[in-house]
C-alpha atoms as a PDB file:
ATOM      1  CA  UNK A   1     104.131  85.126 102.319  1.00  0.00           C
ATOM      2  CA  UNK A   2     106.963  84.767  99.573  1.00  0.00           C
ATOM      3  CA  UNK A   3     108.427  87.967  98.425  1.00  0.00           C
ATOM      4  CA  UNK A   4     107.315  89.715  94.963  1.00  0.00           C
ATOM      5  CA  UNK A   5     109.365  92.296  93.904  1.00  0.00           C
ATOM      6  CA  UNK A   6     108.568  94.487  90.694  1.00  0.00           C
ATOM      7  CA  UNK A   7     111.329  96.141  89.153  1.00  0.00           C
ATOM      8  CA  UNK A   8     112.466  98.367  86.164  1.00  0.00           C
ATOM      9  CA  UNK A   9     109.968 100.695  85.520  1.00  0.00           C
ATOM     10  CA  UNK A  10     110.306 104.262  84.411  1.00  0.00           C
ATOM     11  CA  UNK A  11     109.263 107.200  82.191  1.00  0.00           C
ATOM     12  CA  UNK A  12     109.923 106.135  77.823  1.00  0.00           C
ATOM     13  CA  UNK A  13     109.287 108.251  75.405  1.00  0.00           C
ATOM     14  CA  UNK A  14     106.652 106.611  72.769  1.00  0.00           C
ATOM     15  CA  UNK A  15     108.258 103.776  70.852  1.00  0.00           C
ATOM     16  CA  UNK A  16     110.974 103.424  73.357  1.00  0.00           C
ATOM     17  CA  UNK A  17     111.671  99.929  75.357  1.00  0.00           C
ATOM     18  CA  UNK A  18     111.987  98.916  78.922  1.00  0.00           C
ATOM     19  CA  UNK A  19     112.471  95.462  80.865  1.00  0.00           C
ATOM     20  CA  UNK A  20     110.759  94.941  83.619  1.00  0.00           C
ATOM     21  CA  UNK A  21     111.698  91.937  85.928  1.00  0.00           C
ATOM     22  CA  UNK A  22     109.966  90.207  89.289  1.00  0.00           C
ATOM     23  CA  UNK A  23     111.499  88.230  91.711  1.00  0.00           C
ATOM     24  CA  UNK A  24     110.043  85.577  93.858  1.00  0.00           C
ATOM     25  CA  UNK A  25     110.644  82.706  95.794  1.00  0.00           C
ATOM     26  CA  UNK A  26     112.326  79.610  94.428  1.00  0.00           C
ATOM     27  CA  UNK A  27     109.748  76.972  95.740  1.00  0.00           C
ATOM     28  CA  UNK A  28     107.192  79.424  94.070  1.00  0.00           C
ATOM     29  CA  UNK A  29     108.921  80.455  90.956  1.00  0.00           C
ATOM     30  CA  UNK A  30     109.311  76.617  90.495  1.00  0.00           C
ATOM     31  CA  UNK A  31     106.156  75.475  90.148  1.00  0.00           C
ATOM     32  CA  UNK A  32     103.626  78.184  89.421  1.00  0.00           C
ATOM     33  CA  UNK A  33     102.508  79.713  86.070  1.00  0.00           C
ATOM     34  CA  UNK A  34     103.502  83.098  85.936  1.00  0.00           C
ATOM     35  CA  UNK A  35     101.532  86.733  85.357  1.00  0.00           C
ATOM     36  CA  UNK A  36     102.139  90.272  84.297  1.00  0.00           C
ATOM     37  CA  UNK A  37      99.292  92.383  85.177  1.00  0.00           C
ATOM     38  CA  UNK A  38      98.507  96.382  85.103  1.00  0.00           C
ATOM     39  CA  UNK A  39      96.236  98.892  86.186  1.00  0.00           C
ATOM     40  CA  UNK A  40      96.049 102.258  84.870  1.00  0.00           C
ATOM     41  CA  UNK A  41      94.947 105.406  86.016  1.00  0.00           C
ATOM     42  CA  UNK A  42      91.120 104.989  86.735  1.00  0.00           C
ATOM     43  CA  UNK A  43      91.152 101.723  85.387  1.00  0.00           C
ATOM     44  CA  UNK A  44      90.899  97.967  86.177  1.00  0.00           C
ATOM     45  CA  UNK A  45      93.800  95.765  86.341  1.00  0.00           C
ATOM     46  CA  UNK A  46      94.360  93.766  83.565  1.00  0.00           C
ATOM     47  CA  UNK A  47      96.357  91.237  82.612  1.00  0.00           C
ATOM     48  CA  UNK A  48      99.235  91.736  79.904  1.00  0.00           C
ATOM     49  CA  UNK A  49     101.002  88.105  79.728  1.00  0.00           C
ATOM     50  CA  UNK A  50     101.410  85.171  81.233  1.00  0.00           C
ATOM     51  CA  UNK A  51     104.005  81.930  81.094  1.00  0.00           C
ATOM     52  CA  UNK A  52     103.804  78.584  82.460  1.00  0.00           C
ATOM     53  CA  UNK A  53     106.577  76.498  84.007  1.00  0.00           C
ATOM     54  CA  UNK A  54     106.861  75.183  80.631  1.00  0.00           C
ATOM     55  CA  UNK A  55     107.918  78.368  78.772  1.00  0.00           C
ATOM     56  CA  UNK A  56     104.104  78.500  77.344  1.00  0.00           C
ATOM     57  CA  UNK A  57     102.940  82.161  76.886  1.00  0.00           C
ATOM     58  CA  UNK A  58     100.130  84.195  76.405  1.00  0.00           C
ATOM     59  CA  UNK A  59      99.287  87.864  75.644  1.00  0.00           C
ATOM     60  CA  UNK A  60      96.628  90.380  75.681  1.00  0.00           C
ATOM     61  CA  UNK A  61      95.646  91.573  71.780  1.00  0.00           C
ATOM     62  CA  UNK A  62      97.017  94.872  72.921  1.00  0.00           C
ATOM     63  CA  UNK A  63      99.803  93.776  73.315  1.00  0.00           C
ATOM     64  CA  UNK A  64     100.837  90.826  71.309  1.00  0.00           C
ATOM     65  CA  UNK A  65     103.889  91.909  68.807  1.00  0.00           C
ATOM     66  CA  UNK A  66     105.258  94.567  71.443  1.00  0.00           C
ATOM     67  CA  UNK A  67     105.685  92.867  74.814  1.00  0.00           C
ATOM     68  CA  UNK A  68     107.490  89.352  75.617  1.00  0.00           C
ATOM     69  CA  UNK A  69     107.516  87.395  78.609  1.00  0.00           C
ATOM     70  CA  UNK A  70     110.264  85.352  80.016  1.00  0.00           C
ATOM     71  CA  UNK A  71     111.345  83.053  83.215  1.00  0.00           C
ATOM     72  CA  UNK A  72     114.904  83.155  84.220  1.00  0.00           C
ATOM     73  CA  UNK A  73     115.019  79.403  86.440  1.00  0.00           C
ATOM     74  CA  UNK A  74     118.193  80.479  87.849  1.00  0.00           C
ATOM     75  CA  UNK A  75     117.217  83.940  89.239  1.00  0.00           C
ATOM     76  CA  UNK A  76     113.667  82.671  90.323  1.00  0.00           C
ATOM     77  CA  UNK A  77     112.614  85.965  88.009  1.00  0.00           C
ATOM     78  CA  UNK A  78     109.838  86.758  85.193  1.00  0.00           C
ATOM     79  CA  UNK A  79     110.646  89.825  82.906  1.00  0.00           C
ATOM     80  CA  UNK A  80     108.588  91.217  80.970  1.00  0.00           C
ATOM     81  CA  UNK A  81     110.150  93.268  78.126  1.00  0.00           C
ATOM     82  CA  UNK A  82     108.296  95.981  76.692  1.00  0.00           C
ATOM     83  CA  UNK A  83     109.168  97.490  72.871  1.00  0.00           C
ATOM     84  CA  UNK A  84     107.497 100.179  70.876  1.00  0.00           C
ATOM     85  CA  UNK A  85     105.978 101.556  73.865  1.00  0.00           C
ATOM     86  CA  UNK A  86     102.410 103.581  73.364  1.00  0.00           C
ATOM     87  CA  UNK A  87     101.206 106.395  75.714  1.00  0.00           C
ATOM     88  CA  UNK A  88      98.558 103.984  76.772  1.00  0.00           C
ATOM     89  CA  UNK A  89     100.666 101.410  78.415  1.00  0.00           C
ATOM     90  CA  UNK A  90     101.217 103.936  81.039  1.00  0.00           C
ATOM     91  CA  UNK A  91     100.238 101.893  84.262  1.00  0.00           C
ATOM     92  CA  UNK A  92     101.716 100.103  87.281  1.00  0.00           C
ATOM     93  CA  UNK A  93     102.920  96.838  86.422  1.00  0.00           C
ATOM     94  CA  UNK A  94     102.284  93.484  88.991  1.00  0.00           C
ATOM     95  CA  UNK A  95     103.088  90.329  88.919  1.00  0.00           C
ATOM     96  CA  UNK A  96     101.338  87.313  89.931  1.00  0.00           C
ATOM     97  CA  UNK A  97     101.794  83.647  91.137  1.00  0.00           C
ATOM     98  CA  UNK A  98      99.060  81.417  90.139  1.00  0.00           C
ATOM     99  CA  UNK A  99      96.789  80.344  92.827  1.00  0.00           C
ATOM    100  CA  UNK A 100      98.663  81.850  95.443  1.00  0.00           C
ATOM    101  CA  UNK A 101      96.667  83.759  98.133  1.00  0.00           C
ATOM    102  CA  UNK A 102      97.478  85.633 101.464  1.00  0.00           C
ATOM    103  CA  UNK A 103      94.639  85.619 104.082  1.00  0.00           C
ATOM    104  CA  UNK A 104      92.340  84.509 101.346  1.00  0.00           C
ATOM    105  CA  UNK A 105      92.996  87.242  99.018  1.00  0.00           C
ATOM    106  CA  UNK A 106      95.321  87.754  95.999  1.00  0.00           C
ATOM    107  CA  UNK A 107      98.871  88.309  96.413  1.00  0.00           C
ATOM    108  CA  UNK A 108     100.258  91.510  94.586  1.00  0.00           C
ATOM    109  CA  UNK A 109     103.490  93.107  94.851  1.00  0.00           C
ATOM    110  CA  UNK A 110     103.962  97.136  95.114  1.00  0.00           C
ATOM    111  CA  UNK A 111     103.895  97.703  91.649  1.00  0.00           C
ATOM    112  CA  UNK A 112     106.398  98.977  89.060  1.00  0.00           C
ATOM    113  CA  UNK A 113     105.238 102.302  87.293  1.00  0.00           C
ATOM    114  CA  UNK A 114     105.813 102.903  83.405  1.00  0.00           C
ATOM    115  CA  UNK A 115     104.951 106.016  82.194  1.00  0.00           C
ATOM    116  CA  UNK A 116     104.999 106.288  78.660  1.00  0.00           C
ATOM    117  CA  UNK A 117     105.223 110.243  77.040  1.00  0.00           C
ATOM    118  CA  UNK A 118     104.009 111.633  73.643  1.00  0.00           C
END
């Protein structure tokens, strides 16, 4: 399995920013379509943006305006950065390689956590 490494989480105050970045492989990072998921407290993860090889992106309504995804080719890394932060974007943050599986199963990383105050 390639490594996926979350990074750059942290506790905001509401309307603050943060960056959050995910490295991977360079065979992977390469040729896969990239994801930003979350999962909050006593919820199901979701996902928050994606970008293809190609620099295409997508976002959820939630957070279209706020959040922006990138790919940094050289540093095999996707960021995600994250502006006028809202007390309900508290969650852990994954990423995810497109169809890439481990025994079967999805492949997720441990996580960043962003905790967003009042």
């Amino acid at each position: 399995q390639v490594p996926l490494v979350e990074s750059g989480g942290g506790l905001v105050q509401a309307g603050g920013s943060l960056r959050l970045s995910c490295a991977t492989s360079g065979i992977i990072f390469s040729s896969k379509t990239m994801y930003w998921y979350r999962q909050a407290p006593g919820k199901q993860r979701e996902l928050v943006a994606s970008i293809t090889i190609g620099g295409k992106t997508n976002y959820a309504d939630s957070v279209k305006g706020r959040f922006t995804i990138s790919r940094e080719n050289a540093k095999n890394t996707v960021n995600l950065e994250m502006n006028s932060l809202k007390p309900e974007d508290t969650a852990v943050y994954y990423c995810k390689i497109d169809s890439y599986y481990v025994g079967g199963m999805d492949y997720w990383g441990k996580g960043t956590l962003v905790t967003v105050s009042e």
